[in-house]
C-alpha atoms as a PDB file:
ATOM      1  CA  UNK A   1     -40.162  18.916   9.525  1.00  0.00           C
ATOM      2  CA  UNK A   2     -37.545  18.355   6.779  1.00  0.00           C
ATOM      3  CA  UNK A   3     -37.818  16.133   4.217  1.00  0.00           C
ATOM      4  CA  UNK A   4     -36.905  12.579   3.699  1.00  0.00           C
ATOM      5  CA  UNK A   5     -34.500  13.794   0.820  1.00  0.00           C
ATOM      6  CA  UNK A   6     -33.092  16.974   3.173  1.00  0.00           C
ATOM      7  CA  UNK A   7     -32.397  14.212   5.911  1.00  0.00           C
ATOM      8  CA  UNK A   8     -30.464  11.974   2.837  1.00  0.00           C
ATOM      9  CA  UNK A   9     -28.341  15.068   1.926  1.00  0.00           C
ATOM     10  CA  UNK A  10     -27.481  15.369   5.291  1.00  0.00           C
ATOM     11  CA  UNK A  11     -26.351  11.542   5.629  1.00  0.00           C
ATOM     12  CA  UNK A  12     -24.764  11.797   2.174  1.00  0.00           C
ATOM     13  CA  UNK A  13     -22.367  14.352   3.665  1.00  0.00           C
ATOM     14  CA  UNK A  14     -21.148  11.853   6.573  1.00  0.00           C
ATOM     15  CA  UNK A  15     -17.682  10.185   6.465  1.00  0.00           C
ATOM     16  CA  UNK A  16     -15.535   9.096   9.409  1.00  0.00           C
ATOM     17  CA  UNK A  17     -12.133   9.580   9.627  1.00  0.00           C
ATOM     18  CA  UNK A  18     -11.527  10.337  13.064  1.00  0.00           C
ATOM     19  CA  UNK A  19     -13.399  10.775  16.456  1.00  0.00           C
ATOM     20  CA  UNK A  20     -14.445  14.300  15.668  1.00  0.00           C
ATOM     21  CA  UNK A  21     -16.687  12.694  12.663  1.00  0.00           C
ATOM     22  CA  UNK A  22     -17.281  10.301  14.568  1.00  0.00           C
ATOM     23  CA  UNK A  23     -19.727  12.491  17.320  1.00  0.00           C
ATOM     24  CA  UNK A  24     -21.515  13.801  14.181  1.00  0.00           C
ATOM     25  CA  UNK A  25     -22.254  10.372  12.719  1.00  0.00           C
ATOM     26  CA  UNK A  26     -23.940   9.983  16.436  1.00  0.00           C
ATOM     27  CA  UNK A  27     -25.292  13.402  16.484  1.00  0.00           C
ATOM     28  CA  UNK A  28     -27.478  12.571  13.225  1.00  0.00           C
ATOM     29  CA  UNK A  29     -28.482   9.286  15.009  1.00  0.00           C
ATOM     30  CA  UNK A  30     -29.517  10.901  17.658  1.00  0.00           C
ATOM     31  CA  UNK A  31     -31.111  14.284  15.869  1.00  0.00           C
ATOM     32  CA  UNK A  32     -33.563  11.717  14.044  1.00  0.00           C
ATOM     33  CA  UNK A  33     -34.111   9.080  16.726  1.00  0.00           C
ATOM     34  CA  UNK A  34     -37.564   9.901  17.281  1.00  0.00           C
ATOM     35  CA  UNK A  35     -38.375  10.360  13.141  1.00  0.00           C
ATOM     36  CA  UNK A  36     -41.086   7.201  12.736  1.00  0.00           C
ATOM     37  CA  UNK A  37     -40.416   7.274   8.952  1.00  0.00           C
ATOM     38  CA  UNK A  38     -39.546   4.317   7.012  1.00  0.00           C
ATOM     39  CA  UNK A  39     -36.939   6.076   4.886  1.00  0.00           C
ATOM     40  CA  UNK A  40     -34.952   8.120   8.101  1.00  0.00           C
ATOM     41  CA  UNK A  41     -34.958   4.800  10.178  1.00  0.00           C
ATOM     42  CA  UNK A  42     -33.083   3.248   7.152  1.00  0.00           C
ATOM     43  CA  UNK A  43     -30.716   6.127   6.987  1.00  0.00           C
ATOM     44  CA  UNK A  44     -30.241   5.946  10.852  1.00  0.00           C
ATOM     45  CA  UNK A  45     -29.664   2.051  10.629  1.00  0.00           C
ATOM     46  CA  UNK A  46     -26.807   2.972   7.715  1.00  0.00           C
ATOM     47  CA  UNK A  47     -25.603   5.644  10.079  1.00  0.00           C
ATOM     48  CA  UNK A  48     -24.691   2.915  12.638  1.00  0.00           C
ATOM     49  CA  UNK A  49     -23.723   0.760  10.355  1.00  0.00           C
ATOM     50  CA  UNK A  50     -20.793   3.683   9.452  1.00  0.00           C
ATOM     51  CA  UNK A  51     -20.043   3.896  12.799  1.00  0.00           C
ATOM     52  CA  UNK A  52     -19.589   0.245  13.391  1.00  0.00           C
ATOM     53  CA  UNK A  53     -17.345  -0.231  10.594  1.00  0.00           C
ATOM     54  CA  UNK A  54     -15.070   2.510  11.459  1.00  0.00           C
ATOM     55  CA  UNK A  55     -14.966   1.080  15.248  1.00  0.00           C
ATOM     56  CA  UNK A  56     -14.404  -2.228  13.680  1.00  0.00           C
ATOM     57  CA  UNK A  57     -11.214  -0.921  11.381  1.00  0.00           C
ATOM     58  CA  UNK A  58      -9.910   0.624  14.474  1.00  0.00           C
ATOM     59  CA  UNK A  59      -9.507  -2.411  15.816  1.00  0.00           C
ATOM     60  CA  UNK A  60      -7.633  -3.975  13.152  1.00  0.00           C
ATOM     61  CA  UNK A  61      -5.521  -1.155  12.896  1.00  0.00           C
ATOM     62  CA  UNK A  62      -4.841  -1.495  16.833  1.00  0.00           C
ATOM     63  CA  UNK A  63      -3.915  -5.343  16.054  1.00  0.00           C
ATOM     64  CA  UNK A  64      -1.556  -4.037  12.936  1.00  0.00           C
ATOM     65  CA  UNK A  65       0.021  -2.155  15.042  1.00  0.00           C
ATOM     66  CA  UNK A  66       1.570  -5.105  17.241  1.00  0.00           C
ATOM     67  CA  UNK A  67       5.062  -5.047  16.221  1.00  0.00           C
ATOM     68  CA  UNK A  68       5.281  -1.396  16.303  1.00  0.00           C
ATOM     69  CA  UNK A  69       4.163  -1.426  19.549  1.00  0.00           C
ATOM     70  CA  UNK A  70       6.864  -4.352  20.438  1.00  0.00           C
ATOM     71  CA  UNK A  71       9.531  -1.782  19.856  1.00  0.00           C
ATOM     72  CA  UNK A  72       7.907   1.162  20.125  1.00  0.00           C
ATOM     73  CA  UNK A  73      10.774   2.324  22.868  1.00  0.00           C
ATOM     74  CA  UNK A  74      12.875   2.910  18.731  1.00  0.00           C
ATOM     75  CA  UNK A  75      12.248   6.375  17.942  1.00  0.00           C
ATOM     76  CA  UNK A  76      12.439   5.218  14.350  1.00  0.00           C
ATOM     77  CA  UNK A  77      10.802   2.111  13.085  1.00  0.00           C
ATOM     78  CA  UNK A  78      10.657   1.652   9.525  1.00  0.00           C
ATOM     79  CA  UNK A  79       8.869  -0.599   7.298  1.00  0.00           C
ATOM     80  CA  UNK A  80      10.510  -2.664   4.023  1.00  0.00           C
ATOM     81  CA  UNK A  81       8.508  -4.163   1.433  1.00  0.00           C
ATOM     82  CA  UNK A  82       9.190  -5.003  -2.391  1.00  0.00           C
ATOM     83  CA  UNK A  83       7.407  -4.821  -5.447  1.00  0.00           C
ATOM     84  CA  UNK A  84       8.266  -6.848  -8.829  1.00  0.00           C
ATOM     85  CA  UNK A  85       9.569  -9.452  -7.918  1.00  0.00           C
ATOM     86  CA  UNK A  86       8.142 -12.045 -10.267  1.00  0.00           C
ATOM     87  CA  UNK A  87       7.552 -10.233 -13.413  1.00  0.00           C
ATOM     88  CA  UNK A  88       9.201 -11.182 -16.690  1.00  0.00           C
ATOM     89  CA  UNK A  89       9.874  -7.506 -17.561  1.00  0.00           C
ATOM     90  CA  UNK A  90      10.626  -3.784 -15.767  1.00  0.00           C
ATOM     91  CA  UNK A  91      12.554  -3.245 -12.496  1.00  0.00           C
ATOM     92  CA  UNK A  92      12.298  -4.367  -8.695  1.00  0.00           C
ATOM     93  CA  UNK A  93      11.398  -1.768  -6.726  1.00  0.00           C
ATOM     94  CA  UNK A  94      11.744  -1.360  -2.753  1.00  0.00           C
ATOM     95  CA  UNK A  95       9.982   1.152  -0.578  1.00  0.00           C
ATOM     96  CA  UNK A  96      10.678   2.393   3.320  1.00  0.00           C
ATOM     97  CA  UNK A  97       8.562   3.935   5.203  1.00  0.00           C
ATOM     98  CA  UNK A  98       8.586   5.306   8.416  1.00  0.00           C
ATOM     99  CA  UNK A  99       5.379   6.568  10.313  1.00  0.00           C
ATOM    100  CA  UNK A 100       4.371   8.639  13.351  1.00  0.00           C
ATOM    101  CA  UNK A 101       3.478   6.218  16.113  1.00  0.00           C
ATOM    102  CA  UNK A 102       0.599   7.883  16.852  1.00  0.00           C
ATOM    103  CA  UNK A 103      -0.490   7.947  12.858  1.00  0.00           C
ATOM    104  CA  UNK A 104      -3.546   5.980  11.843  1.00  0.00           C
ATOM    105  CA  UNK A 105      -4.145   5.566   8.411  1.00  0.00           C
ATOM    106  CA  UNK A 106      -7.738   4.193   7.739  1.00  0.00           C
ATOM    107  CA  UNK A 107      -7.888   0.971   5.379  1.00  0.00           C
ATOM    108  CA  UNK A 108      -4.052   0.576   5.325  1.00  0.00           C
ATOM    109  CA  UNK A 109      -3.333  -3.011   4.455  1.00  0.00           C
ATOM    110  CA  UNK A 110      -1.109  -5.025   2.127  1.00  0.00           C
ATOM    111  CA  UNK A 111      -0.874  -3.134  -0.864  1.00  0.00           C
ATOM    112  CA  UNK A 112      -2.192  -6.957  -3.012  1.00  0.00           C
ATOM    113  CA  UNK A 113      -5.604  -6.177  -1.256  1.00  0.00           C
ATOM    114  CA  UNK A 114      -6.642  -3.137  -2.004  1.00  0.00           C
ATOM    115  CA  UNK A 115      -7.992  -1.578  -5.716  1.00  0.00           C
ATOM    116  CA  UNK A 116      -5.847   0.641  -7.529  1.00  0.00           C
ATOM    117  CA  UNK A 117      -7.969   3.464  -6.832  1.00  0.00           C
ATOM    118  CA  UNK A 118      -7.754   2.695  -2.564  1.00  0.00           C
ATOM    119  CA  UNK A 119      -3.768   2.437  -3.307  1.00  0.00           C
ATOM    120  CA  UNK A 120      -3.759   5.783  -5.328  1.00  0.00           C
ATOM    121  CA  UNK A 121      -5.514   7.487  -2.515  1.00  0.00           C
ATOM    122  CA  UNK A 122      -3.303   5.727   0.353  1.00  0.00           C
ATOM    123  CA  UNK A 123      -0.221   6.497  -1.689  1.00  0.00           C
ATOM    124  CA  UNK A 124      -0.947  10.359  -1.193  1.00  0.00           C
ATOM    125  CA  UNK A 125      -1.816   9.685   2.393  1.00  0.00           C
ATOM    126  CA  UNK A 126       1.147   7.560   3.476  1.00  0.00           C
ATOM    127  CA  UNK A 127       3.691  10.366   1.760  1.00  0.00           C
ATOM    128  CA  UNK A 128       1.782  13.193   3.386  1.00  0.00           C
ATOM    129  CA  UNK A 129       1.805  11.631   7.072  1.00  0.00           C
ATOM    130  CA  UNK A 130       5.035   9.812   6.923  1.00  0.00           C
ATOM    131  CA  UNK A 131       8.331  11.036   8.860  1.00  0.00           C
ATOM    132  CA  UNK A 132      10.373   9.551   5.955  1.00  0.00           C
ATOM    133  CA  UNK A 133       9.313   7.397   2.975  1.00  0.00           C
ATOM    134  CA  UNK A 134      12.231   6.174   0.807  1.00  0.00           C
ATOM    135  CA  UNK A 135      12.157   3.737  -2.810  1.00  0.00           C
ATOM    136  CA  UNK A 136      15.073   2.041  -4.378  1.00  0.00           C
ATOM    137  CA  UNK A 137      14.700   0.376  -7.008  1.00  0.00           C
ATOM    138  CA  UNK A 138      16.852  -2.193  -9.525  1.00  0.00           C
ATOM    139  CA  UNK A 139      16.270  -2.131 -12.937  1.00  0.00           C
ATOM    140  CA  UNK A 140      16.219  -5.348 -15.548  1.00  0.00           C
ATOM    141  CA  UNK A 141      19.820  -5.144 -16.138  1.00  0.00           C
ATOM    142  CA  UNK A 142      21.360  -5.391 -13.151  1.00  0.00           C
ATOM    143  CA  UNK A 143      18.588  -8.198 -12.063  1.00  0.00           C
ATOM    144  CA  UNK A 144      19.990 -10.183 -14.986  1.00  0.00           C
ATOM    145  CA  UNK A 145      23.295  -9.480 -13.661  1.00  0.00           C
ATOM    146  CA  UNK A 146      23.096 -10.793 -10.156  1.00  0.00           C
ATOM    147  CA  UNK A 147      19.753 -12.610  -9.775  1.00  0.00           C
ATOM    148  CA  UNK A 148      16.424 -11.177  -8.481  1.00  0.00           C
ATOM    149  CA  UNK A 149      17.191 -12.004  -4.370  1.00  0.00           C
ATOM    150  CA  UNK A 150      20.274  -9.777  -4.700  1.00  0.00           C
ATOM    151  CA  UNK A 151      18.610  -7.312  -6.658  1.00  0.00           C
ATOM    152  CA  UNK A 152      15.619  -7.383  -4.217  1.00  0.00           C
ATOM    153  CA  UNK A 153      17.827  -6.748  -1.321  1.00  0.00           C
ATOM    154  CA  UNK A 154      19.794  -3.773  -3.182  1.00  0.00           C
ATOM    155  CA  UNK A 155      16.486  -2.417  -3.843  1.00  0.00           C
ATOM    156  CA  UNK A 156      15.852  -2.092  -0.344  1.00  0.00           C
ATOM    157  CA  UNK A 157      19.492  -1.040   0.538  1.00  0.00           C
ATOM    158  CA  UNK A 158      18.462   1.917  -1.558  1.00  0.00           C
ATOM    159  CA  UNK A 159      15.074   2.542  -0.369  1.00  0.00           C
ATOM    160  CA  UNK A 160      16.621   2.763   3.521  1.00  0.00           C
ATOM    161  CA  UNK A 161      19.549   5.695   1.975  1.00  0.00           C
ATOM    162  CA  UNK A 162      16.488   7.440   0.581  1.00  0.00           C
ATOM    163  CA  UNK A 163      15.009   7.894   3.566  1.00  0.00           C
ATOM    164  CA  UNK A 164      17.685  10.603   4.549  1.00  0.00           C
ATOM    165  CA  UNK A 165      17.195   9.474   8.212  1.00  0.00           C
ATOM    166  CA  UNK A 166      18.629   6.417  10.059  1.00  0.00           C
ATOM    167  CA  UNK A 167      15.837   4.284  11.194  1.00  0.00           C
ATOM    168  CA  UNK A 168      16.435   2.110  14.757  1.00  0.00           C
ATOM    169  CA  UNK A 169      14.463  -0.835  13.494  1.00  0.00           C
ATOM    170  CA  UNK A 170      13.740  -2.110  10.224  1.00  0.00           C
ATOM    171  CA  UNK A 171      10.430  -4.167   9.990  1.00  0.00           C
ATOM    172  CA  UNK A 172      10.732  -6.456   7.152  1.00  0.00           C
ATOM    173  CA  UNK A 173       8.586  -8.469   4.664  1.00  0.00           C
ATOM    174  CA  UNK A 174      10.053 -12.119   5.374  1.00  0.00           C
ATOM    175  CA  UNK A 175      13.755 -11.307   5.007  1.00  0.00           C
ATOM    176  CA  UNK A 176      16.569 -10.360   6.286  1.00  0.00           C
ATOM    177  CA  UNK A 177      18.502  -7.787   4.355  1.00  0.00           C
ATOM    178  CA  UNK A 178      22.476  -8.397   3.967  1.00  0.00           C
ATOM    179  CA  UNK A 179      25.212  -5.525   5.183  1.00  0.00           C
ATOM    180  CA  UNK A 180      22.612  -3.351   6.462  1.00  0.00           C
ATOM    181  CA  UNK A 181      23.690  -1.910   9.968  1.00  0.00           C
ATOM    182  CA  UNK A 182      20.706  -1.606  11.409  1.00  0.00           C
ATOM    183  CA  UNK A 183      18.114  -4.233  13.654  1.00  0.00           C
ATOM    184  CA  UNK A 184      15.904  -5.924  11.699  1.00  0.00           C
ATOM    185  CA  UNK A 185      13.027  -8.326  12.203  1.00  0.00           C
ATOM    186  CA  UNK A 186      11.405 -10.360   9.520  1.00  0.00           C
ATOM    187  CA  UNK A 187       7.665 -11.120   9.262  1.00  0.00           C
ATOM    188  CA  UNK A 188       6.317 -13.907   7.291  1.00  0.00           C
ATOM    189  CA  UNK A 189       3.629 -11.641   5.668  1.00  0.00           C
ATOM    190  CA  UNK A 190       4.343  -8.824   7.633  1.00  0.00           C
ATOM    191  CA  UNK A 191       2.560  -6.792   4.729  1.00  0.00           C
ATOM    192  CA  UNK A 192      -1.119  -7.901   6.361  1.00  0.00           C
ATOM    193  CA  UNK A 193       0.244  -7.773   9.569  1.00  0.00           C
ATOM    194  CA  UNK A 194       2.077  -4.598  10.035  1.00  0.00           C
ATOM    195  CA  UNK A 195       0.952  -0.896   9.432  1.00  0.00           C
ATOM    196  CA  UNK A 196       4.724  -0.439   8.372  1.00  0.00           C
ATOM    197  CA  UNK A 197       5.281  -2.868   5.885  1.00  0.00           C
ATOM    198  CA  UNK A 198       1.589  -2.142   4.834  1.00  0.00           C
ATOM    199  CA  UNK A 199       2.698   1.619   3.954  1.00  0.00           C
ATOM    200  CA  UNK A 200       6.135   0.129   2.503  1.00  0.00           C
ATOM    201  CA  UNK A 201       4.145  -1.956   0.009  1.00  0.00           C
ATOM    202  CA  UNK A 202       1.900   0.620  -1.157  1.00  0.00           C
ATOM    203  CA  UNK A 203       4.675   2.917  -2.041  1.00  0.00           C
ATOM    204  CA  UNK A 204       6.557   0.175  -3.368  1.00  0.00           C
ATOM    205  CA  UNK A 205       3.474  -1.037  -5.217  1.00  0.00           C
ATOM    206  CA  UNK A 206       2.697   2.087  -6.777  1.00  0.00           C
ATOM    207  CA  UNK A 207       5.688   3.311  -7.613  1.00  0.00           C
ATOM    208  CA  UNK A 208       6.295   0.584  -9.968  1.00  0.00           C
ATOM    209  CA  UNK A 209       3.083   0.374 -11.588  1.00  0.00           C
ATOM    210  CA  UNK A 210       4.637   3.817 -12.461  1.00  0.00           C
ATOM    211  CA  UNK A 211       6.676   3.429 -14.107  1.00  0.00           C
ATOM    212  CA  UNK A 212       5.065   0.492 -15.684  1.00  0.00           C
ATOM    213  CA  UNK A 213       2.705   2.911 -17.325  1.00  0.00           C
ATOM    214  CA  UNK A 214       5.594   5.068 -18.467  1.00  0.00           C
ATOM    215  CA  UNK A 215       6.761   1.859 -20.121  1.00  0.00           C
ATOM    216  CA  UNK A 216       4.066   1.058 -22.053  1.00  0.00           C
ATOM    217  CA  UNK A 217       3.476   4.341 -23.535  1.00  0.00           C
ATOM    218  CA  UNK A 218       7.533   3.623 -24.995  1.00  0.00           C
ATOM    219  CA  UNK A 219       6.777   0.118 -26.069  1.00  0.00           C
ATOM    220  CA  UNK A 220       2.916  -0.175 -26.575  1.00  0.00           C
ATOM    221  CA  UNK A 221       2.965  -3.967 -28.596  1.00  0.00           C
ATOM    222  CA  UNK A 222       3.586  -5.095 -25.174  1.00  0.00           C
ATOM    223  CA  UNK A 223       0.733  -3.835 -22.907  1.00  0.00           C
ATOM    224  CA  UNK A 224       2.833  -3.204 -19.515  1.00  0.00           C
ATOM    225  CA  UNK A 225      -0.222  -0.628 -18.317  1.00  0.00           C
ATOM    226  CA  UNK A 226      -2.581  -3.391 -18.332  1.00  0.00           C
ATOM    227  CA  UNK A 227      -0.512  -6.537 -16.649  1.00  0.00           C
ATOM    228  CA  UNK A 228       2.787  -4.628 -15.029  1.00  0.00           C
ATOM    229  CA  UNK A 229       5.679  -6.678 -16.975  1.00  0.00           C
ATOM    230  CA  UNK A 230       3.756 -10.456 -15.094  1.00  0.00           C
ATOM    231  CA  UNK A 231       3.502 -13.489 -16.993  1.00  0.00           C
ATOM    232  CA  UNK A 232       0.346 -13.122 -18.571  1.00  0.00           C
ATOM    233  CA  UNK A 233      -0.963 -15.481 -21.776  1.00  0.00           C
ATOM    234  CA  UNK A 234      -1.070 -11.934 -24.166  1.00  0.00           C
ATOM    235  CA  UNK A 235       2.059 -10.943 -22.504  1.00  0.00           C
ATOM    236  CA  UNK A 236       4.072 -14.145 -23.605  1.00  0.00           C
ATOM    237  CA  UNK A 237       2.374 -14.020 -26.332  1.00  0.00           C
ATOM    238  CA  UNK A 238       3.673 -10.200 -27.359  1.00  0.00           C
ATOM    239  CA  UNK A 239       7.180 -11.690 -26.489  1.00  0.00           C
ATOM    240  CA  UNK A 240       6.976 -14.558 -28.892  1.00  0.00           C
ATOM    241  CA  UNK A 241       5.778 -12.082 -31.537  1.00  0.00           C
ATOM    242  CA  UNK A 242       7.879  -9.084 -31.068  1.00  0.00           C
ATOM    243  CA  UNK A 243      10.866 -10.742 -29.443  1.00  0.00           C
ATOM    244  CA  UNK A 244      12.068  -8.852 -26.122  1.00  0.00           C
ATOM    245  CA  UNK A 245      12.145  -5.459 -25.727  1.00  0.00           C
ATOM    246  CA  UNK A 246      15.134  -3.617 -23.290  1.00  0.00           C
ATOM    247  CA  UNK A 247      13.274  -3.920 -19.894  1.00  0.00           C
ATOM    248  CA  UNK A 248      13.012  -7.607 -20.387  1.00  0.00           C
ATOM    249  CA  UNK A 249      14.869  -9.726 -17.904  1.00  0.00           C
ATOM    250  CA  UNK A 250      16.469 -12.045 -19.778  1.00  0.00           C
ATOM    251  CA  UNK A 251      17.129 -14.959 -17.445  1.00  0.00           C
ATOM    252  CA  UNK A 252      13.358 -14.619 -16.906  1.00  0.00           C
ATOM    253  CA  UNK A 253      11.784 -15.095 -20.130  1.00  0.00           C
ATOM    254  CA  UNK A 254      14.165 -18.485 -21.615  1.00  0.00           C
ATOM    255  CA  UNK A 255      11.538 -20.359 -22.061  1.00  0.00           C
ATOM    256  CA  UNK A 256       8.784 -17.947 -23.243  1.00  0.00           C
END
């Protein structure tokens, strides 16, 4: 009989990702069914449990899925999303992403509700399964010169030429994008509702923390690795001490 410890090991090695781990998840329930001990009938119950949670994020990838599904007779349907919009300091930047229908990516979700770490990992996944992923993005200047909506929507004119193919339908995050040629359909919070516009934001997300990093290795007084160019008290703070540095946006920061 093995040991409580071998049986652990064994467990240890389970993850689910798809179906096929899915019938060895079962197979371990069902190798150890009979096993009386206190410390296997734990690791069965967690076994379940695994399998459970995977059906369970299934199903909320099924309901993210909705719009694609809507117009899934577009060979093409790409998702929009921004990043940076609010900060005082550091670009806007756009990302596009187009995915196989039949692609599921486990844990997708809008990119504000995941760790860093989960985004990092999706990141790699989204650019490895994706038909197309494109990011535009805007830098400070130019969102002084015409105002962060315009430069938000040139950002995503950009990130739509990167993707090197023509989408049929764009999916977007809430608006509509001007003198873009192509169907689009806005979703109030479309980043939590569809797997597109989830995959957009990620890309978009990390992208520009980046590049955010990049920028505070050139202008450490500030700390742009730790709050990403936002409004925080020690950012405002660095401002009023330093004065701005060139990624600032000037019509942001007035009154700082």
């Amino acid at each position: 009989m093995k040991t409580i410890t071998q049986i652990k090991k064994e467990f240890q090695a389970l993850s689910i990702k798809c179906e096929e781990d899915m019938e060895k998840v079962f197979s371990f329930e069902q190798e150890y069914a009979g096993d009386e001990r206190a410390g296997v009938r734990e690791l069965i119950e967690k076994a379940e449990g695994k399998r459970q949670a995977y059906e369970r994020e299934l199903t909320r990838l099924y309901e993210m899925k909705a719009f694609e599904r809507q117009y899934q007779d577009c060979e093409y349907i790409c998702g929009i999303d921004e990043a940076g919009r609010g900060p005082l300091a550091g670009p806007v930047v756009a990302g596009a992403v187009i995915l196989p229908k039949d692609c599921d990516i486990l844990y997708i979700n809008d990119s504000k509700k995941l760790s860093a770490k989960k985004r990092d990992e999706l990141f790699d996944e989204i650019q490895e399964k994706a038909i197309a992923v494109g990011v535009g993005v805007v830098s400070s200047e130019q969102i002084d010169q015409i105002n962060i909506l315009q430069a938000t929507y040139e950002a995503m004119r950009l990130a739509i030429k990167d993707l090197g193919i023509m989408p049929d339908i764009l999916l977007n995050d809430a608006v509509t994008i001007p003198q873009v040629n192509v169907p689009q359909v806005p979703i109030v919070k479309g980043d939590a509702k569809s797997v597109s516009i989830a995959a957009a934001s990620i890309i978009a997300k990390v992208t520009r923390d980046r590049m955010m990093q990049v920028y505070d290795e050139k202008y450490p007084e500030y700390g742009f690795a730790a709050h990403k160019g936002y409004g925080s008290a020690a950012h405002m703070e660095s401002i009023r001490t330093y004065g701005p540095c060139p990624i600032h946006r000037r019509t942001f920061i007035k009154s700082v």
